[in-house]
PDB file of N, CA and C in Angstrom:
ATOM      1  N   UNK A   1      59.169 103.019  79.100  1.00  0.00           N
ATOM      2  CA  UNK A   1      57.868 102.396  79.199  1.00  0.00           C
ATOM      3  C   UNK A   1      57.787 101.290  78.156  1.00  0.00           C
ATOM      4  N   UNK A   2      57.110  99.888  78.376  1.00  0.00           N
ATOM      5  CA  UNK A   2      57.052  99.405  77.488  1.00  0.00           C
ATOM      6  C   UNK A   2      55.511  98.405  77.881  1.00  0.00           C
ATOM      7  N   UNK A   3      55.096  97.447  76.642  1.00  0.00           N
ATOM      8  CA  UNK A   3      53.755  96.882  76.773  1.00  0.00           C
ATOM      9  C   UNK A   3      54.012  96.331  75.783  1.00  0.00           C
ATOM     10  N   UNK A   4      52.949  95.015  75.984  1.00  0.00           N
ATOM     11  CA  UNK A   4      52.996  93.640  75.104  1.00  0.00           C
ATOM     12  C   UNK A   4      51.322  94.045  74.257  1.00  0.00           C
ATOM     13  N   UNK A   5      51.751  93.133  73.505  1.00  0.00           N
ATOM     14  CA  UNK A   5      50.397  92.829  72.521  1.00  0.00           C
ATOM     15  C   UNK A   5      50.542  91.556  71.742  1.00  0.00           C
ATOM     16  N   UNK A   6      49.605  90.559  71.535  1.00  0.00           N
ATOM     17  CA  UNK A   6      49.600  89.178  70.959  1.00  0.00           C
ATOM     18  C   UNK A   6      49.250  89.589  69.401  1.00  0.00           C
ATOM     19  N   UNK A   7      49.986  89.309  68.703  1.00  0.00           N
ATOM     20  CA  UNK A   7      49.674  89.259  67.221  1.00  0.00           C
ATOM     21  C   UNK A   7      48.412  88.352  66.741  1.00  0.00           C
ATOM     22  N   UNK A   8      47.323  89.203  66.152  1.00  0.00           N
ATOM     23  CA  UNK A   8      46.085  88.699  66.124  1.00  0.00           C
ATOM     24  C   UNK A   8      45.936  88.309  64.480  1.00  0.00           C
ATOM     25  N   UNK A   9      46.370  89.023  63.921  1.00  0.00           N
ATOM     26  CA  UNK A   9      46.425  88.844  62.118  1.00  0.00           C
ATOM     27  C   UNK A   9      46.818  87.399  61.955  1.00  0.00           C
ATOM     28  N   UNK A  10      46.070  86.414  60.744  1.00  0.00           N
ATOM     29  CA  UNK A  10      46.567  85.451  60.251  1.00  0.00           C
ATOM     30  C   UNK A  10      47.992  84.851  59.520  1.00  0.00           C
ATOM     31  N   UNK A  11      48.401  86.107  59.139  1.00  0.00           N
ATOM     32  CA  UNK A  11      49.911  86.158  58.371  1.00  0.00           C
ATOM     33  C   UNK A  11      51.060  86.789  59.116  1.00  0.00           C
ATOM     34  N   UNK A  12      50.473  87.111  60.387  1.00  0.00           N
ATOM     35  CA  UNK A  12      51.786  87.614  61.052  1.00  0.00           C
ATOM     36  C   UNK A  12      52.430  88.997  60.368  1.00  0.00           C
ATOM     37  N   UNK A  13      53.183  89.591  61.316  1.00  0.00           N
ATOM     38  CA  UNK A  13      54.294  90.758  61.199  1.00  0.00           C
ATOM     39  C   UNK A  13      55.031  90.295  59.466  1.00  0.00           C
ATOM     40  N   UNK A  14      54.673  90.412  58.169  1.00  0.00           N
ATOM     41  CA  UNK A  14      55.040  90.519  57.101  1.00  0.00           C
ATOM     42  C   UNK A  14      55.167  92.242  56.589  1.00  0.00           C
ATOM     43  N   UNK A  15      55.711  91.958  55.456  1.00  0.00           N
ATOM     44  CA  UNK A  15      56.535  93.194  54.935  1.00  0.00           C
ATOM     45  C   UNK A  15      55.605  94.086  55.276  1.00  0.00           C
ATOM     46  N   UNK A  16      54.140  94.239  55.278  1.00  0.00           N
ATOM     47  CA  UNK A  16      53.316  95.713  55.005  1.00  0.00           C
ATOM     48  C   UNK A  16      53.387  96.097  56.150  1.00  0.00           C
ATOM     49  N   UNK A  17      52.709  94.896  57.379  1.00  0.00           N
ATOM     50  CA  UNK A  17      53.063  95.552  58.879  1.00  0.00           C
ATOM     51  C   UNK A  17      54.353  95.947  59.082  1.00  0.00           C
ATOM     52  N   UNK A  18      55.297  95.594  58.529  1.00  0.00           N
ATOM     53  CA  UNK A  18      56.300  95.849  58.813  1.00  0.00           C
ATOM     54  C   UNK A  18      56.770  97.548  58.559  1.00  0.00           C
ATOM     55  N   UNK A  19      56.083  97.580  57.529  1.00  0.00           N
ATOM     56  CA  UNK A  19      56.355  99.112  56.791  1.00  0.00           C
ATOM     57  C   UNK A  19      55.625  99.996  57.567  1.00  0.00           C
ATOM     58  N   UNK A  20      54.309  99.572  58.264  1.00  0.00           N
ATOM     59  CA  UNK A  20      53.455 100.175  58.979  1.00  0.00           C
ATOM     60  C   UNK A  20      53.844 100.398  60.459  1.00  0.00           C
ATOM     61  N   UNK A  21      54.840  99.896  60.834  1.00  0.00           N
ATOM     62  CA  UNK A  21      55.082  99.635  62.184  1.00  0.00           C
ATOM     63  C   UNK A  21      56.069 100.995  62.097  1.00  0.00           C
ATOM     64  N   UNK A  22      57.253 100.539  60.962  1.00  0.00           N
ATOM     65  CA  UNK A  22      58.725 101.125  60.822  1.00  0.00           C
ATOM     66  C   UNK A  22      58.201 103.161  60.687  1.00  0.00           C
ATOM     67  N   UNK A  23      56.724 102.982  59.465  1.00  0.00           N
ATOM     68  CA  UNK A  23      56.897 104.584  59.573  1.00  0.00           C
ATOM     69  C   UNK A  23      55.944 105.051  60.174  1.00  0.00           C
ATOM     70  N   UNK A  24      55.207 104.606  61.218  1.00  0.00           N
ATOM     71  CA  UNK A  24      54.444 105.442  62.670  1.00  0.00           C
ATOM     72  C   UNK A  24      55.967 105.552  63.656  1.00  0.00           C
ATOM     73  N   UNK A  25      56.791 104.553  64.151  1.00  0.00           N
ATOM     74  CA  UNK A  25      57.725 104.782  64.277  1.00  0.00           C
ATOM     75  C   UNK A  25      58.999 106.274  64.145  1.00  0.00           C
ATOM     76  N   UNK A  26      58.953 105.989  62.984  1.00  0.00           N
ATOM     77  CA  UNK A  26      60.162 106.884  62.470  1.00  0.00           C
ATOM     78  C   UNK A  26      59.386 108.773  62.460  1.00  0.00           C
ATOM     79  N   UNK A  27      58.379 108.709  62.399  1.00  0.00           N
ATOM     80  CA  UNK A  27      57.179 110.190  62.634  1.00  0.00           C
ATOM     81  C   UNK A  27      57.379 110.219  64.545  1.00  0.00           C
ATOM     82  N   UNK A  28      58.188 109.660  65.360  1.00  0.00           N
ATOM     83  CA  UNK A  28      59.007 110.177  66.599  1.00  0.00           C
ATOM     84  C   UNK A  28      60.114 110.117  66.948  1.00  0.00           C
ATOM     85  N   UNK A  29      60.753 111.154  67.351  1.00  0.00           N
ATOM     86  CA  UNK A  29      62.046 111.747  67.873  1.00  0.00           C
ATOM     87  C   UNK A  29      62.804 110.791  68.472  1.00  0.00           C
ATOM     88  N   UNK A  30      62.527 110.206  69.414  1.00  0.00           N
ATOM     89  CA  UNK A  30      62.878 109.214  70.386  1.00  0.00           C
ATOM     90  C   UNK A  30      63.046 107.775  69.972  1.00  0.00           C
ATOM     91  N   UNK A  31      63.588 107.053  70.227  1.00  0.00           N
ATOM     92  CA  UNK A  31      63.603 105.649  70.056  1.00  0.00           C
ATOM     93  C   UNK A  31      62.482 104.957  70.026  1.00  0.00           C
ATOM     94  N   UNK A  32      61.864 104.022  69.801  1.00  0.00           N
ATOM     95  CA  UNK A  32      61.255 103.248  69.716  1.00  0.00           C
ATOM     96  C   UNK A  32      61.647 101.589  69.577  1.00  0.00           C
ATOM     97  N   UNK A  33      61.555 100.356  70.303  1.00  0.00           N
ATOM     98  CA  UNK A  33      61.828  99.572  70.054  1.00  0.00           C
ATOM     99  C   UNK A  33      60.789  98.515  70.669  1.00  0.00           C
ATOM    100  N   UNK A  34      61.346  97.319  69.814  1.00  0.00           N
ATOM    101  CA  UNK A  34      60.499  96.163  69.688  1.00  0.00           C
ATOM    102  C   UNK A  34      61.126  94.941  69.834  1.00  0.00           C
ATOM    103  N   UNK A  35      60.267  93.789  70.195  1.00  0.00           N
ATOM    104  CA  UNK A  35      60.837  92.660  70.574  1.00  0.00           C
ATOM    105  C   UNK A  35      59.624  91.748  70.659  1.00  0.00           C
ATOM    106  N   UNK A  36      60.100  90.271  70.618  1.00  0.00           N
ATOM    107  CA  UNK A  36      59.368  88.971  70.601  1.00  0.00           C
ATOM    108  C   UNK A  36      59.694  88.659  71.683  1.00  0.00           C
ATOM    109  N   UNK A  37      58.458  88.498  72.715  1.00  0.00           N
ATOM    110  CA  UNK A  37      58.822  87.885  74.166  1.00  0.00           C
ATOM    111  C   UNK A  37      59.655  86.713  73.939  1.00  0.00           C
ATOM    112  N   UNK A  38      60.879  86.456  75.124  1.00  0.00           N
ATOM    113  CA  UNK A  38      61.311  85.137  75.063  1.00  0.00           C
ATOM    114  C   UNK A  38      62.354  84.817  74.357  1.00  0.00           C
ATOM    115  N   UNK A  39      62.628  86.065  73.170  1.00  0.00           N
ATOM    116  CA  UNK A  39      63.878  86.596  72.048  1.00  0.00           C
ATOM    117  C   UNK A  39      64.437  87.683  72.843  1.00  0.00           C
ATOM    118  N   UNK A  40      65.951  87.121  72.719  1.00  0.00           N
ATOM    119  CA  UNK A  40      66.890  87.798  73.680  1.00  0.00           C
ATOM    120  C   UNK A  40      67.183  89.463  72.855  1.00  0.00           C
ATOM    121  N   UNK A  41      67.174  90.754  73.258  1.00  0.00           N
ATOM    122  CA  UNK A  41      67.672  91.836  72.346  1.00  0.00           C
ATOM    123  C   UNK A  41      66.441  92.376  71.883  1.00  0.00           C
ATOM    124  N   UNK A  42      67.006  93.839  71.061  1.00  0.00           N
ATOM    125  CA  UNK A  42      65.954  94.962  71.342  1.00  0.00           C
ATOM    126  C   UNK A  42      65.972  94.935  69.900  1.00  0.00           C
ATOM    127  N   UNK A  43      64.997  95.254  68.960  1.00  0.00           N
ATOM    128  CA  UNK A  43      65.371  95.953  67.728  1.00  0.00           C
ATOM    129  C   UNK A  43      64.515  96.817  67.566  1.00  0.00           C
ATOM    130  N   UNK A  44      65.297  97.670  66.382  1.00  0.00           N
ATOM    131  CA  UNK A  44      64.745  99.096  66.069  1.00  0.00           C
ATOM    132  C   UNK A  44      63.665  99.057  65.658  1.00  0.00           C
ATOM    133  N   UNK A  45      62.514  99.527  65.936  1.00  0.00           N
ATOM    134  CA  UNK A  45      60.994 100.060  65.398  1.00  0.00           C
ATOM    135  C   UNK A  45      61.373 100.421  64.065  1.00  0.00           C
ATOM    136  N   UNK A  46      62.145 101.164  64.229  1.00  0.00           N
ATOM    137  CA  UNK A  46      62.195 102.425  62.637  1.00  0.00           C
ATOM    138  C   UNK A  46      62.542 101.376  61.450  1.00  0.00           C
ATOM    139  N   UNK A  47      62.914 100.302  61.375  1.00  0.00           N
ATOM    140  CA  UNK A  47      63.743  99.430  60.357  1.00  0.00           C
ATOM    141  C   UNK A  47      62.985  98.591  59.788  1.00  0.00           C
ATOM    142  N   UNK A  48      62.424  98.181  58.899  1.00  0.00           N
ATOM    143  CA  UNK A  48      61.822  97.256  58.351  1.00  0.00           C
ATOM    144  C   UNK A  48      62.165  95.808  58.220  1.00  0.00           C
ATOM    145  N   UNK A  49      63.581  95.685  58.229  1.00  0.00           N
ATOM    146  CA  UNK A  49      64.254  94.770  58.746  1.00  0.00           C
ATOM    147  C   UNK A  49      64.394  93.986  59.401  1.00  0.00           C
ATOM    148  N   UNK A  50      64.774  94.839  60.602  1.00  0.00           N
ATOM    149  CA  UNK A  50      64.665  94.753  61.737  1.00  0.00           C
ATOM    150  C   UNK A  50      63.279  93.991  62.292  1.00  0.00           C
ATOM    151  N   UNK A  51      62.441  94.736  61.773  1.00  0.00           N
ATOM    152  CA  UNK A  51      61.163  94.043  62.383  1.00  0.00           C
ATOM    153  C   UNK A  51      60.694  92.681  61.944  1.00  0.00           C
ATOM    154  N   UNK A  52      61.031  92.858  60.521  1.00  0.00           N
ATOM    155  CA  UNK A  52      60.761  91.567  59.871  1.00  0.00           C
ATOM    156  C   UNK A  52      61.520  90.085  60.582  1.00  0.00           C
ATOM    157  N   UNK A  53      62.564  90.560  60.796  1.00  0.00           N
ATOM    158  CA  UNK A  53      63.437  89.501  61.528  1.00  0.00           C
ATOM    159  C   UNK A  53      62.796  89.510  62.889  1.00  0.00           C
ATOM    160  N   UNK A  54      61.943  89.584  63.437  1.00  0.00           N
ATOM    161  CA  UNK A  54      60.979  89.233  64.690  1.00  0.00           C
ATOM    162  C   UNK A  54      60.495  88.025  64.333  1.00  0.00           C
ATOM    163  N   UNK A  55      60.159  87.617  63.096  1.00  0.00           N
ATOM    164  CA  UNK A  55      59.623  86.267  62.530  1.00  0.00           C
ATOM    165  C   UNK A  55      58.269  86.367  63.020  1.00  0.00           C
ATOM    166  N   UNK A  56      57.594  87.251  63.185  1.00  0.00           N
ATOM    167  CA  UNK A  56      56.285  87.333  64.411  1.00  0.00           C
ATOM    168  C   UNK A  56      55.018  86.616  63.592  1.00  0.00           C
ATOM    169  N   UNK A  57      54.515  85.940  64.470  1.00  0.00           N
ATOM    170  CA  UNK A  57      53.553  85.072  63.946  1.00  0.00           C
ATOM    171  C   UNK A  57      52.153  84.934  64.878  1.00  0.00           C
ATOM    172  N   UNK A  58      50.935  85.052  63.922  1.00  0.00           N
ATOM    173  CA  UNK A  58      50.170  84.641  64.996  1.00  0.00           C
ATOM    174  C   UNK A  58      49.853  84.064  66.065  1.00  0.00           C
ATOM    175  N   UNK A  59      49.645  84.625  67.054  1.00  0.00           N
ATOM    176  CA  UNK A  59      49.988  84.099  68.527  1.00  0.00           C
ATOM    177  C   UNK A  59      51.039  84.375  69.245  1.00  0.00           C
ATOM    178  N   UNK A  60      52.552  85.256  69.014  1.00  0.00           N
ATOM    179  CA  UNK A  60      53.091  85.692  69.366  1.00  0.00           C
ATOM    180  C   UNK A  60      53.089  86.915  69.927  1.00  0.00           C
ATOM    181  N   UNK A  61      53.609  86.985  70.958  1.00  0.00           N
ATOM    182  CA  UNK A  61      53.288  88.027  72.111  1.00  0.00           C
ATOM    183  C   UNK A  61      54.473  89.028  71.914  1.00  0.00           C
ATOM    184  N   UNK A  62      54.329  90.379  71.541  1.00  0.00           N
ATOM    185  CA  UNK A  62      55.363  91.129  70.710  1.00  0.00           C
ATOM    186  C   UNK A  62      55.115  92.414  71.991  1.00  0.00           C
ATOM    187  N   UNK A  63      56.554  92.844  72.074  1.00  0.00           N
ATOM    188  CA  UNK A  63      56.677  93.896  73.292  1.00  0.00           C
ATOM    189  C   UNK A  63      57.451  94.994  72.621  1.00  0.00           C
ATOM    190  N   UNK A  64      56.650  96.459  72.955  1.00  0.00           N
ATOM    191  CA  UNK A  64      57.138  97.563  72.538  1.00  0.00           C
ATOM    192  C   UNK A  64      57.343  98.638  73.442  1.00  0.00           C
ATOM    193  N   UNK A  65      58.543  99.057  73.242  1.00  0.00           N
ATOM    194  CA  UNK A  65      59.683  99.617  74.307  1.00  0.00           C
ATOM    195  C   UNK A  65      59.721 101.437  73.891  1.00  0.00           C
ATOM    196  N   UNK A  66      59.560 101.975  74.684  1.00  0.00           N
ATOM    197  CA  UNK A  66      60.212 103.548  74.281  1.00  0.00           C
ATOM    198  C   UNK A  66      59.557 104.806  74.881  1.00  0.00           C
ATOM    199  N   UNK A  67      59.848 106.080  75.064  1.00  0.00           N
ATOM    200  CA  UNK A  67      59.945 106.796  76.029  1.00  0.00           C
ATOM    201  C   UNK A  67      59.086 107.752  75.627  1.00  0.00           C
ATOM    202  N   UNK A  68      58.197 107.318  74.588  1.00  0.00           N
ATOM    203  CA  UNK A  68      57.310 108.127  73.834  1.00  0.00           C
ATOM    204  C   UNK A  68      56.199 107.355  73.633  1.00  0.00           C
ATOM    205  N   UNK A  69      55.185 107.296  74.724  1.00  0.00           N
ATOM    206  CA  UNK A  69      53.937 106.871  75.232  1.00  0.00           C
ATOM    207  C   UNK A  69      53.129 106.796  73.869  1.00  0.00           C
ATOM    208  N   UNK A  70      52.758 108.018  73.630  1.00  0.00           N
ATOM    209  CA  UNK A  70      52.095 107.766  72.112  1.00  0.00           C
ATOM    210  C   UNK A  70      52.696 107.171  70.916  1.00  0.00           C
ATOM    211  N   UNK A  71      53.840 106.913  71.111  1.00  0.00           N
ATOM    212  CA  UNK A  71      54.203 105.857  69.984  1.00  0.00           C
ATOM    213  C   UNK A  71      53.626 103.976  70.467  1.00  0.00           C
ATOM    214  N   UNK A  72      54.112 103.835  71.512  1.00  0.00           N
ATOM    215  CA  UNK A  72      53.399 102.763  71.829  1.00  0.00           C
ATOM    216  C   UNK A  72      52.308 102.520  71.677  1.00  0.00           C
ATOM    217  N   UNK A  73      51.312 103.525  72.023  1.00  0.00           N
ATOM    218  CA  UNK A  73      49.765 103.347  72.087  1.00  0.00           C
ATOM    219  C   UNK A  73      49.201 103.244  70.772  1.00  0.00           C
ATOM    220  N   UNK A  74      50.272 103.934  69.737  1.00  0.00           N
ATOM    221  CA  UNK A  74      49.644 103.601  68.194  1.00  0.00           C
ATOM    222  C   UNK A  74      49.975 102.482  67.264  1.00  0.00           C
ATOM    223  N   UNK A  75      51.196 102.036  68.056  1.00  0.00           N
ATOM    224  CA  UNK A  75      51.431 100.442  67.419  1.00  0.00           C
ATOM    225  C   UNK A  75      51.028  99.586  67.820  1.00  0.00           C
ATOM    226  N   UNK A  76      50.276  99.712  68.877  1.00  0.00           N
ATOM    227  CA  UNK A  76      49.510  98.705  69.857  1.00  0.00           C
ATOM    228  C   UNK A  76      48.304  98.556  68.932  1.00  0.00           C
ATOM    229  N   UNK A  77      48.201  99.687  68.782  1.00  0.00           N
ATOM    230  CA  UNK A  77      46.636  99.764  68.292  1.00  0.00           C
ATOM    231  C   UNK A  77      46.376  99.346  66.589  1.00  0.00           C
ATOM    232  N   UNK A  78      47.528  99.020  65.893  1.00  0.00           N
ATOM    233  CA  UNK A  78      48.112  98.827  64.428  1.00  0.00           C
ATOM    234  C   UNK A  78      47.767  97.252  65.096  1.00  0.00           C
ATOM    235  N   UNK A  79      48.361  96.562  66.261  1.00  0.00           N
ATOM    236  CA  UNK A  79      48.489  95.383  66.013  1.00  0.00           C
ATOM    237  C   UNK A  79      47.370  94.820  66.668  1.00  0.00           C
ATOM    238  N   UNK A  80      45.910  95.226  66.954  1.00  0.00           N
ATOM    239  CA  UNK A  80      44.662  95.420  67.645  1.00  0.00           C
ATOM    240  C   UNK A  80      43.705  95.226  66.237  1.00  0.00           C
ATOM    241  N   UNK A  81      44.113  96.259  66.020  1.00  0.00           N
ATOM    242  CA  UNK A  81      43.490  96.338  64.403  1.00  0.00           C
ATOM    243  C   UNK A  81      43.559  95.245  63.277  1.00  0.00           C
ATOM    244  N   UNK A  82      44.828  94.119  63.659  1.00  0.00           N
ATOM    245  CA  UNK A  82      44.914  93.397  62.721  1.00  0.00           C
ATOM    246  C   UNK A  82      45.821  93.884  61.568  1.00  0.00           C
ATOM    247  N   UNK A  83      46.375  95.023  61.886  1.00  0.00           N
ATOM    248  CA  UNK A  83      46.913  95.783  60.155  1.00  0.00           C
ATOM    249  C   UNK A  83      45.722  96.459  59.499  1.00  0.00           C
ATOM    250  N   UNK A  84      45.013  96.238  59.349  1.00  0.00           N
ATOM    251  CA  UNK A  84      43.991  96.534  58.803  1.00  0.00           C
ATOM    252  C   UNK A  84      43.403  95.365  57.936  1.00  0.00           C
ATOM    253  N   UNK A  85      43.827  94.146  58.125  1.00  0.00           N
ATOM    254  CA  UNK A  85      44.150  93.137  56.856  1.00  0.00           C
ATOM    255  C   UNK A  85      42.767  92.037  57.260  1.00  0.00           C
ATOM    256  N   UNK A  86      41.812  92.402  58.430  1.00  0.00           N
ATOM    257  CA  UNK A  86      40.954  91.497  58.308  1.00  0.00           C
ATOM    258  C   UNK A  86      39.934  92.094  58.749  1.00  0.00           C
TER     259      UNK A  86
END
């Protein structure tokens, strides 16, 4: 299963979302993955890294992949929220 969401925060996918993404993530069994529409390849949810290298920026349309419904629905909702940052 997977679903998009437009990055609404002013600063984009930076280190804290990043940390926020990586450990709702890593609290499920299953894979989880993520991607920048339009960017070829999958990367790991769980990695901070990883995510950071999305370069994700306001207005970017970010797609999350994985076989564990409620993981999606809570990073969706992380990136709905803004991070919490506004």
């Amino acid at each position: 299963m997977e679903k998009a969401v437009v990055i609404r925060n002013k600063c984009g996918v930076h280190t804290r979302p990043a940390a926020l993404i990586a450990n709702i993530a890593s609290k499920f069994v299953l894979d989880v993955w993520i991607k920048k529409e339009g960017v070829e390849g999958w990367l790991n949810a769980k990695s901070v890294l990883g995510i950071l290298s999305l370069e994700g920026c306001l207005g970017d349309k970010i797609i999350i992949s994985s076989e564990e419904e409620e993981a999606i629905v809570v990073i969706i909702n992380l990136f709905k929220d803004k991070f919490g940052e506004e």
